[in-house]
PDB file of N, CA and C in Angstrom:
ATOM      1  N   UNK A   1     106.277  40.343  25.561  1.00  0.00           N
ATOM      2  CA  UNK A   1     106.413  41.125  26.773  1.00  0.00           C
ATOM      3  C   UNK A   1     107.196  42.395  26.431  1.00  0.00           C
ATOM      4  N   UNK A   2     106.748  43.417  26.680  1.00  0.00           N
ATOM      5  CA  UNK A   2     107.148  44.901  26.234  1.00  0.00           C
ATOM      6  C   UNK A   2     106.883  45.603  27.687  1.00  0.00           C
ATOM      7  N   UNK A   3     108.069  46.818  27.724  1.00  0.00           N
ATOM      8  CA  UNK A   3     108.297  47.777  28.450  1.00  0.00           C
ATOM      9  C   UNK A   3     109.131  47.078  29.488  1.00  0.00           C
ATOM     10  N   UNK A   4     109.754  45.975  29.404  1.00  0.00           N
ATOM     11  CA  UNK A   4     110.310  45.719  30.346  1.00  0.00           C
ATOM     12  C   UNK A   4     111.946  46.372  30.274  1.00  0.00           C
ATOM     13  N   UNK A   5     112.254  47.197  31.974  1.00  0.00           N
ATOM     14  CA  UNK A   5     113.471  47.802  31.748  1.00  0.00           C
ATOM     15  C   UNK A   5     115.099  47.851  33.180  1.00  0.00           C
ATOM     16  N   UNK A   6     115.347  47.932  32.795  1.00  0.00           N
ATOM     17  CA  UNK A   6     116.436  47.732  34.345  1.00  0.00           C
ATOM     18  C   UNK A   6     116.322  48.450  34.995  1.00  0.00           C
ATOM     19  N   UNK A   7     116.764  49.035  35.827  1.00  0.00           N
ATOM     20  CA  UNK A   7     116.670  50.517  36.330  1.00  0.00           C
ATOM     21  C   UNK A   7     117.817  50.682  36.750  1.00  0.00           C
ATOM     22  N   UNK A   8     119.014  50.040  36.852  1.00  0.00           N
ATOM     23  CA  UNK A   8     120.007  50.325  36.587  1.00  0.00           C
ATOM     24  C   UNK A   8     120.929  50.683  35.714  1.00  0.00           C
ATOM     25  N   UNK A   9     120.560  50.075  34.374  1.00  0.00           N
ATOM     26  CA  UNK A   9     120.979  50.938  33.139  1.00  0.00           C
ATOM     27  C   UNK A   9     120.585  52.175  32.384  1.00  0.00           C
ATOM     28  N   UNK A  10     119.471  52.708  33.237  1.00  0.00           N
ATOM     29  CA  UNK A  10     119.397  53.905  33.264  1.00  0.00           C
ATOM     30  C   UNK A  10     119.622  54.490  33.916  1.00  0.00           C
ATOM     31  N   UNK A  11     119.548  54.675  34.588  1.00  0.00           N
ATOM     32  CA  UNK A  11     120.563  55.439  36.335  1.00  0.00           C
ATOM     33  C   UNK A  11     122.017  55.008  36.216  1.00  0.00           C
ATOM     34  N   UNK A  12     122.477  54.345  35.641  1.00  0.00           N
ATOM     35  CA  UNK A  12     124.175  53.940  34.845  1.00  0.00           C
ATOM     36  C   UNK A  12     124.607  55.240  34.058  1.00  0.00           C
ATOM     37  N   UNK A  13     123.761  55.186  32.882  1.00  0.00           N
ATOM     38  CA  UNK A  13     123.769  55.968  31.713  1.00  0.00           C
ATOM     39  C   UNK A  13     123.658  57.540  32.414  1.00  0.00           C
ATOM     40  N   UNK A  14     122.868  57.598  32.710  1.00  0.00           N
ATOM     41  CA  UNK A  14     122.488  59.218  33.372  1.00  0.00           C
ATOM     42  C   UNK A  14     122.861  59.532  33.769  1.00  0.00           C
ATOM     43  N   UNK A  15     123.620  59.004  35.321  1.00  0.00           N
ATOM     44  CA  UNK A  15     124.438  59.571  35.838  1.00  0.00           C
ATOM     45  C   UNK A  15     125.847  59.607  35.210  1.00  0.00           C
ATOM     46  N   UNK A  16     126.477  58.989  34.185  1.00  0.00           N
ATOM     47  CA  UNK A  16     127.163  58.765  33.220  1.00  0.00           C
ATOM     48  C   UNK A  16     127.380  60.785  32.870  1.00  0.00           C
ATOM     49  N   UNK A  17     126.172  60.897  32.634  1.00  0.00           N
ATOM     50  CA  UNK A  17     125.917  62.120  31.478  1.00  0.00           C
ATOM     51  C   UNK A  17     126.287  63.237  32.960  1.00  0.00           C
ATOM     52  N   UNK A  18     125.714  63.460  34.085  1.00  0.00           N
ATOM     53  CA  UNK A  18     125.873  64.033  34.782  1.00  0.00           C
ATOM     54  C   UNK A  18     127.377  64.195  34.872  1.00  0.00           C
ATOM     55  N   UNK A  19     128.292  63.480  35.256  1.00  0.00           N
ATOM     56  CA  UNK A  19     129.562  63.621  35.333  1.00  0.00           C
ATOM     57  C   UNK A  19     130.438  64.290  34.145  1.00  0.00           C
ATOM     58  N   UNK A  20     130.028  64.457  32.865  1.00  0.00           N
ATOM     59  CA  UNK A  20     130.754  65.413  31.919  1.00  0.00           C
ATOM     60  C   UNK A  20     131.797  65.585  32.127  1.00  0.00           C
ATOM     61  N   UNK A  21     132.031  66.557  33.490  1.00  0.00           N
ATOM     62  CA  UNK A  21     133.338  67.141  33.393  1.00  0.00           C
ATOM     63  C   UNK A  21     134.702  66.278  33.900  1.00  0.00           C
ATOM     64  N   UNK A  22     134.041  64.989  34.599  1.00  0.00           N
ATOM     65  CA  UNK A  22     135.107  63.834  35.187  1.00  0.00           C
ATOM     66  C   UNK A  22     135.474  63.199  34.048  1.00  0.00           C
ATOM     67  N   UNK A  23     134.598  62.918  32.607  1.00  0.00           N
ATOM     68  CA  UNK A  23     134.749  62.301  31.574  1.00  0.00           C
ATOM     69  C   UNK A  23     134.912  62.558  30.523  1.00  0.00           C
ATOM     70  N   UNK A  24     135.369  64.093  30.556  1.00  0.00           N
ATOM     71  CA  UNK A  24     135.286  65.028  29.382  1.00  0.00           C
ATOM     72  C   UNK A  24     136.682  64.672  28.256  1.00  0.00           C
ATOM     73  N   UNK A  25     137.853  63.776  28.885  1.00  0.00           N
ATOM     74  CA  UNK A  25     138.326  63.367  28.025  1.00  0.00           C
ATOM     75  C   UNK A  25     138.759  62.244  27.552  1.00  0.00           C
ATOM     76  N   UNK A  26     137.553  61.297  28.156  1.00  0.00           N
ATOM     77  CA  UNK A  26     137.335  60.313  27.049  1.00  0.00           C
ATOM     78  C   UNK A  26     136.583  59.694  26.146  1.00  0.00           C
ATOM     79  N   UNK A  27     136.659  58.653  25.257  1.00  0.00           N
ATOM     80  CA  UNK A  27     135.986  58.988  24.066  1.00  0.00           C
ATOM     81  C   UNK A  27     134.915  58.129  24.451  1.00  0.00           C
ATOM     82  N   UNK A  28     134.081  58.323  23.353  1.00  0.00           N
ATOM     83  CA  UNK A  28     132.421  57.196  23.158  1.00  0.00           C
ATOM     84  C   UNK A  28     132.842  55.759  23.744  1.00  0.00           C
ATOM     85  N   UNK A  29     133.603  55.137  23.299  1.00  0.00           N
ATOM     86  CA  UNK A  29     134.281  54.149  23.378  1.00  0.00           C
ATOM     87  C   UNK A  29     134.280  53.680  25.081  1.00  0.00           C
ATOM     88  N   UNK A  30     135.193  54.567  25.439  1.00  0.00           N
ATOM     89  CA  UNK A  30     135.619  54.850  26.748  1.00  0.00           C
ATOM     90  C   UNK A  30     134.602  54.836  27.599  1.00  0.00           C
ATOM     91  N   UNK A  31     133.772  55.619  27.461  1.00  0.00           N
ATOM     92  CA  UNK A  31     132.192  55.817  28.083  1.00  0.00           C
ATOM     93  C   UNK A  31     131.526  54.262  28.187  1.00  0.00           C
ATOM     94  N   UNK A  32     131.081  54.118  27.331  1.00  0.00           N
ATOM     95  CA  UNK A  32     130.465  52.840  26.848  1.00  0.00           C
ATOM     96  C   UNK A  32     131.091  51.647  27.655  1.00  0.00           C
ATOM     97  N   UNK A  33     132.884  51.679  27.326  1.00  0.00           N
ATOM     98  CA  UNK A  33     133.245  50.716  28.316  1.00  0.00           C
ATOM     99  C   UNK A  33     132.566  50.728  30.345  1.00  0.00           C
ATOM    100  N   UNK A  34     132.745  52.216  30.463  1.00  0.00           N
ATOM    101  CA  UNK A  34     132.668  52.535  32.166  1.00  0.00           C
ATOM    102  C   UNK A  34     131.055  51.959  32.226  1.00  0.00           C
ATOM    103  N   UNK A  35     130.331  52.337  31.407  1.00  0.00           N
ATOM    104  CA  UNK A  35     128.899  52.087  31.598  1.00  0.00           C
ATOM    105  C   UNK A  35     128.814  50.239  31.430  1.00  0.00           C
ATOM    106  N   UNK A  36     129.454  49.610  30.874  1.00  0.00           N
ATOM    107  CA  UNK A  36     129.389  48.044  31.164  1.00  0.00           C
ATOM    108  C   UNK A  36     130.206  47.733  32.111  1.00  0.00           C
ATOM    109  N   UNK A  37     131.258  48.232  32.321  1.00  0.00           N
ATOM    110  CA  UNK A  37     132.105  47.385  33.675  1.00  0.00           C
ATOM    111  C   UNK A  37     131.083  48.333  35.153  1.00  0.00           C
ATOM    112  N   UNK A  38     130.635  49.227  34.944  1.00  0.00           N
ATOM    113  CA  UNK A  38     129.567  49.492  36.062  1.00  0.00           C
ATOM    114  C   UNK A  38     128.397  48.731  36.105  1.00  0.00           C
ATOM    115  N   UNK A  39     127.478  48.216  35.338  1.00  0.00           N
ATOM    116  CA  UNK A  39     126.675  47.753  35.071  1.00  0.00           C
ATOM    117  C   UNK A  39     126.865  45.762  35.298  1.00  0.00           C
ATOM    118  N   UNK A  40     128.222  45.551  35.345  1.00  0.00           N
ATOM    119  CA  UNK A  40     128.808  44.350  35.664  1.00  0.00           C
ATOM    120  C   UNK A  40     128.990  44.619  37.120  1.00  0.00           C
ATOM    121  N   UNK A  41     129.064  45.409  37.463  1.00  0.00           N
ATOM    122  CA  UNK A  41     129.123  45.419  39.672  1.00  0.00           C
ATOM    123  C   UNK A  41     127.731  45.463  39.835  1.00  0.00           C
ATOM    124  N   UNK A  42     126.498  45.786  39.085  1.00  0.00           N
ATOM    125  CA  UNK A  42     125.600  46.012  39.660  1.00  0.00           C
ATOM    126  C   UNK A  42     124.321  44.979  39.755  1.00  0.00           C
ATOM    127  N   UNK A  43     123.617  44.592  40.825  1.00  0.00           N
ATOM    128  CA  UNK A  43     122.134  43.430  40.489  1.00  0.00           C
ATOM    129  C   UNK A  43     121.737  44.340  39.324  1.00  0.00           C
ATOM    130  N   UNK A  44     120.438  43.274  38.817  1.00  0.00           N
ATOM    131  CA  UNK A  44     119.698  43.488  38.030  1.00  0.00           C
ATOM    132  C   UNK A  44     118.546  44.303  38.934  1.00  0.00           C
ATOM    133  N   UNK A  45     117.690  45.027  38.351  1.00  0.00           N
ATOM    134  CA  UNK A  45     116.146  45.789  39.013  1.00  0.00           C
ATOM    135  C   UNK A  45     115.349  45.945  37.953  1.00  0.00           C
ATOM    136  N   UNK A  46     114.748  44.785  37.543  1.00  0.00           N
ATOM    137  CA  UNK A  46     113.716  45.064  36.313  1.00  0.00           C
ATOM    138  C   UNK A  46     112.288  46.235  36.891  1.00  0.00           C
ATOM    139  N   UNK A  47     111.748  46.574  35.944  1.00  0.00           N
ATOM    140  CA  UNK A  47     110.623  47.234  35.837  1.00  0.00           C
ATOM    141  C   UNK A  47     109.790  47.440  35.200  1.00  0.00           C
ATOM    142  N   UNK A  48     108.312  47.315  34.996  1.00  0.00           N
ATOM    143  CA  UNK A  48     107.684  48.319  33.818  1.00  0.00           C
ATOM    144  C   UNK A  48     107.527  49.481  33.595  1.00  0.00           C
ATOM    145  N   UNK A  49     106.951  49.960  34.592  1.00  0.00           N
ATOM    146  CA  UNK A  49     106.340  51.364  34.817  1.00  0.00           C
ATOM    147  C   UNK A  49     107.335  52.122  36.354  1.00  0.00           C
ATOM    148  N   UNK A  50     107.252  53.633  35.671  1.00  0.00           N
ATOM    149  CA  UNK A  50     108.227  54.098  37.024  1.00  0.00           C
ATOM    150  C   UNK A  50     108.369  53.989  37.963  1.00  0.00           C
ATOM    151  N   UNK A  51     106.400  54.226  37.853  1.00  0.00           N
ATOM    152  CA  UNK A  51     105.841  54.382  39.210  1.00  0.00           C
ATOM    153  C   UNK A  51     105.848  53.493  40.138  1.00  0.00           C
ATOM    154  N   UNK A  52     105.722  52.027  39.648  1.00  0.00           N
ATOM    155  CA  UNK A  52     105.843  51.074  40.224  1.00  0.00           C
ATOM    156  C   UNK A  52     107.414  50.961  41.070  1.00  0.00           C
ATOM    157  N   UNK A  53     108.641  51.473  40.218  1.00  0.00           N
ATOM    158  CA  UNK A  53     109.645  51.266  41.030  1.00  0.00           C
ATOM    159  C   UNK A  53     109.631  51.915  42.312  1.00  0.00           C
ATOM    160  N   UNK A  54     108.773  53.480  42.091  1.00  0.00           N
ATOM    161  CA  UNK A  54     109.618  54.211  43.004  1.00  0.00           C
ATOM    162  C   UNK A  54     108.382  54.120  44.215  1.00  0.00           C
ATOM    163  N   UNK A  55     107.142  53.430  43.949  1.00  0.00           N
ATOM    164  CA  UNK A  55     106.222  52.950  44.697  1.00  0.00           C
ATOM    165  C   UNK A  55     106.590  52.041  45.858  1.00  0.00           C
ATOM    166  N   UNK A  56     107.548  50.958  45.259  1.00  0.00           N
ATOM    167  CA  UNK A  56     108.202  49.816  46.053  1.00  0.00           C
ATOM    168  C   UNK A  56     109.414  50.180  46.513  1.00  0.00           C
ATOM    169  N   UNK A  57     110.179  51.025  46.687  1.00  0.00           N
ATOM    170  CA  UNK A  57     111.480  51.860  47.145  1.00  0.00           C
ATOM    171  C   UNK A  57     111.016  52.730  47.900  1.00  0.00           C
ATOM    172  N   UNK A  58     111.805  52.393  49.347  1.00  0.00           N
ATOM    173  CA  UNK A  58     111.638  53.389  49.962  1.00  0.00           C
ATOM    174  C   UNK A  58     113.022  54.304  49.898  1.00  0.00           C
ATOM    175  N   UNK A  59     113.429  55.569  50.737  1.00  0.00           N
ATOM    176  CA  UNK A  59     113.949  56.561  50.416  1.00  0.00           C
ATOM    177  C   UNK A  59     115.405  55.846  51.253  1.00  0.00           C
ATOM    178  N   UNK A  60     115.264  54.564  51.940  1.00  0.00           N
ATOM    179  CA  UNK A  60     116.592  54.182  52.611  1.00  0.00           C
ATOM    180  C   UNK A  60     117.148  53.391  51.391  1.00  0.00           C
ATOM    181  N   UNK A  61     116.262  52.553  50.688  1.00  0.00           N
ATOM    182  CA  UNK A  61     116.950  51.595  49.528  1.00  0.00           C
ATOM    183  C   UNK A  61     117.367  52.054  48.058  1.00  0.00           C
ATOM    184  N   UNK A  62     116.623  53.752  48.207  1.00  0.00           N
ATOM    185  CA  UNK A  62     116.988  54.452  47.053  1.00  0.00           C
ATOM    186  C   UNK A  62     118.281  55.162  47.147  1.00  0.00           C
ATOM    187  N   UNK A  63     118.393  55.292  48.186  1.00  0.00           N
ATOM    188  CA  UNK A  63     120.375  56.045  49.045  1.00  0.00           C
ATOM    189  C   UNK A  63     121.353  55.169  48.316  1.00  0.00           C
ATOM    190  N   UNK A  64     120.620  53.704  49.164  1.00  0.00           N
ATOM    191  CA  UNK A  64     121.797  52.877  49.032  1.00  0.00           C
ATOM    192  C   UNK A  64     121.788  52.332  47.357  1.00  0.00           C
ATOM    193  N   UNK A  65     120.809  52.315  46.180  1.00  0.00           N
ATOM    194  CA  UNK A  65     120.579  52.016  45.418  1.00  0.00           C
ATOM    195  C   UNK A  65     121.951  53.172  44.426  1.00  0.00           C
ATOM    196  N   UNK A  66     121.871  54.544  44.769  1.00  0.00           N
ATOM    197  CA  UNK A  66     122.607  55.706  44.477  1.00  0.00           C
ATOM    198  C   UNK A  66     123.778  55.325  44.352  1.00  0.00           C
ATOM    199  N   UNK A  67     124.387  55.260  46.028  1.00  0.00           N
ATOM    200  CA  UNK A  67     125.662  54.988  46.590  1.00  0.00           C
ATOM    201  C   UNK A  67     126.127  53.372  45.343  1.00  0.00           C
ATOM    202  N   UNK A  68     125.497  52.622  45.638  1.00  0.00           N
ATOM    203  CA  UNK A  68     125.967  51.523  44.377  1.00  0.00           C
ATOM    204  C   UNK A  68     126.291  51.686  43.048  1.00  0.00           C
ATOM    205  N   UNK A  69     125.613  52.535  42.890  1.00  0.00           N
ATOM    206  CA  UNK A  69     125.733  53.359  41.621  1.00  0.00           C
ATOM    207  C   UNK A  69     126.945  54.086  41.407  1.00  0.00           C
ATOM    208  N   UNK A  70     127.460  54.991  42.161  1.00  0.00           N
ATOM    209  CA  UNK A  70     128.374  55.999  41.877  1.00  0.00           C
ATOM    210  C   UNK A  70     129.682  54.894  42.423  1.00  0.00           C
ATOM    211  N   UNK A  71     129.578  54.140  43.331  1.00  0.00           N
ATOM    212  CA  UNK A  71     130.466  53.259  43.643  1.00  0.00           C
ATOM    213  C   UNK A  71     131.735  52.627  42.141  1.00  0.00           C
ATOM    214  N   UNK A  72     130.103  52.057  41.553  1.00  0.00           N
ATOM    215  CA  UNK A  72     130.289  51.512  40.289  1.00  0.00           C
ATOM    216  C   UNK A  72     131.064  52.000  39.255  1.00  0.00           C
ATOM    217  N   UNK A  73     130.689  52.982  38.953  1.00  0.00           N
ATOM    218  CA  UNK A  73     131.288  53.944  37.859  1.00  0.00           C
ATOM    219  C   UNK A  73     132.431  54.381  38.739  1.00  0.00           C
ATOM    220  N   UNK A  74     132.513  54.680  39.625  1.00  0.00           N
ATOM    221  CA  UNK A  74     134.101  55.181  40.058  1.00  0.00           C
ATOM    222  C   UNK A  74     134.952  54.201  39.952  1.00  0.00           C
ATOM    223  N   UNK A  75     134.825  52.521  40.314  1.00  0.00           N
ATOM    224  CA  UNK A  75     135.248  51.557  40.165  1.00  0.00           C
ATOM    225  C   UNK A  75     135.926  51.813  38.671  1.00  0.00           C
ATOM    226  N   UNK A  76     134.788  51.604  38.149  1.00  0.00           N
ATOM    227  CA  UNK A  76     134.852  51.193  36.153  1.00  0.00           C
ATOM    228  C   UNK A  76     135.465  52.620  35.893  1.00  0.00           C
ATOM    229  N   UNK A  77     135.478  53.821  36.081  1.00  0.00           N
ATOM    230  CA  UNK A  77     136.110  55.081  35.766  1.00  0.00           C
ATOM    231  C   UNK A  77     137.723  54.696  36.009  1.00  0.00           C
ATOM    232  N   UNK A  78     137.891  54.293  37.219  1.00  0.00           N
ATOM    233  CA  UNK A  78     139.675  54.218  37.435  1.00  0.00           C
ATOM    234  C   UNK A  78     140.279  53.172  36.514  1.00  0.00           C
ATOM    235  N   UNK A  79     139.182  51.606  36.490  1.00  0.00           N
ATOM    236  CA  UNK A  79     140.056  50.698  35.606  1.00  0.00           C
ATOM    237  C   UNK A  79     140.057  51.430  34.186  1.00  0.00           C
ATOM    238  N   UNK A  80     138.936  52.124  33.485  1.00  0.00           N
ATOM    239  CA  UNK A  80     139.127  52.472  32.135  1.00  0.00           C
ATOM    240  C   UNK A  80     140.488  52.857  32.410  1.00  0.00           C
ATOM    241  N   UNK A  81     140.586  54.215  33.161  1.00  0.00           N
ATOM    242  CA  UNK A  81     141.645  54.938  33.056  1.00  0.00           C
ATOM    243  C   UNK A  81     143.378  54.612  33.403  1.00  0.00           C
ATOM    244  N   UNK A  82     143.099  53.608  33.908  1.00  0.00           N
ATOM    245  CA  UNK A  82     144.283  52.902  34.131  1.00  0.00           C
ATOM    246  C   UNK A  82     144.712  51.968  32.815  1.00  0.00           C
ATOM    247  N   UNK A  83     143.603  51.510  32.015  1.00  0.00           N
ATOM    248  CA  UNK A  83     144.064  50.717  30.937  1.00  0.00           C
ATOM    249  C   UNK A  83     143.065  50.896  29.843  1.00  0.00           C
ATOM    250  N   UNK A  84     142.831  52.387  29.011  1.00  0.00           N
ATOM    251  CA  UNK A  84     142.209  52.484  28.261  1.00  0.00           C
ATOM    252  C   UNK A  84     141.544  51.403  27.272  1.00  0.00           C
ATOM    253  N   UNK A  85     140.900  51.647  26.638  1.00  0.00           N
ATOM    254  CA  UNK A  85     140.431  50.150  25.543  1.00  0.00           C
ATOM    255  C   UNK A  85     141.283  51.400  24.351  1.00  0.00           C
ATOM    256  N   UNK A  86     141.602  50.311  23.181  1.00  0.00           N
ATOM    257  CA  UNK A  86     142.250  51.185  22.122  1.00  0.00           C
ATOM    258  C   UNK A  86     140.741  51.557  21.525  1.00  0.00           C
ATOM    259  N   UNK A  87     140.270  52.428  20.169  1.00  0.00           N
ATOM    260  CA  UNK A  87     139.628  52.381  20.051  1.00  0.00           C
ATOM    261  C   UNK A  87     139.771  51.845  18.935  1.00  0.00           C
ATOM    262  N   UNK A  88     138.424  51.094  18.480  1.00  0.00           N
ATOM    263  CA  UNK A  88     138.269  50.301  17.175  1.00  0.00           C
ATOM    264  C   UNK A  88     137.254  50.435  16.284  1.00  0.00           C
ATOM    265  N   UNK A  89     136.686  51.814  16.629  1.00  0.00           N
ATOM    266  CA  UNK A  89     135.816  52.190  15.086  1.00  0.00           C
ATOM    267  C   UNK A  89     136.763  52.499  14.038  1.00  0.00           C
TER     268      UNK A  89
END
């Protein structure tokens, strides 16, 4: 079984990248952590194909799909920042 994908760990990640300037000083590490402790608040939303997600979503469950999202990472943004991970590369 191939192409199967979350759609939350990409909409994690991305919006991840969007924020730059909220995250601009911390490291890979740091990142990586916010993107799993966000990804730990969030259901799963498997998928194959895009189209199919955004076929079955309407524009009220894609708001609230957002809002969970940024929820998340603000969550996981304050604990990083309250108790960094050391880094261990």
């Amino acid at each position: 079984m191939e192409g199967i994908k979350n759609y939350y760990e990409e909409a994690v990640v991305a919006k991840i990248g969007l924020y730059a300037e909220k995250f601009a000083e911390l490291s890979d590490n740091d990142l990586s952590d916010i993107a799993c402790i966000a990804l730990n608040q969030l259901p799963s939303r498997y998928f194959r194909h895009g189209i199919d997600l955004s076929f079955y979503t309407d524009a009220v469950e894609q708001t609230k799909m957002d809002k969970k999202i940024d929820n998340a990472i603000d969550f996981a943004f304050e604990l990083v920042k309250k108790s960094p991970h050391p880094d261990l590369d």
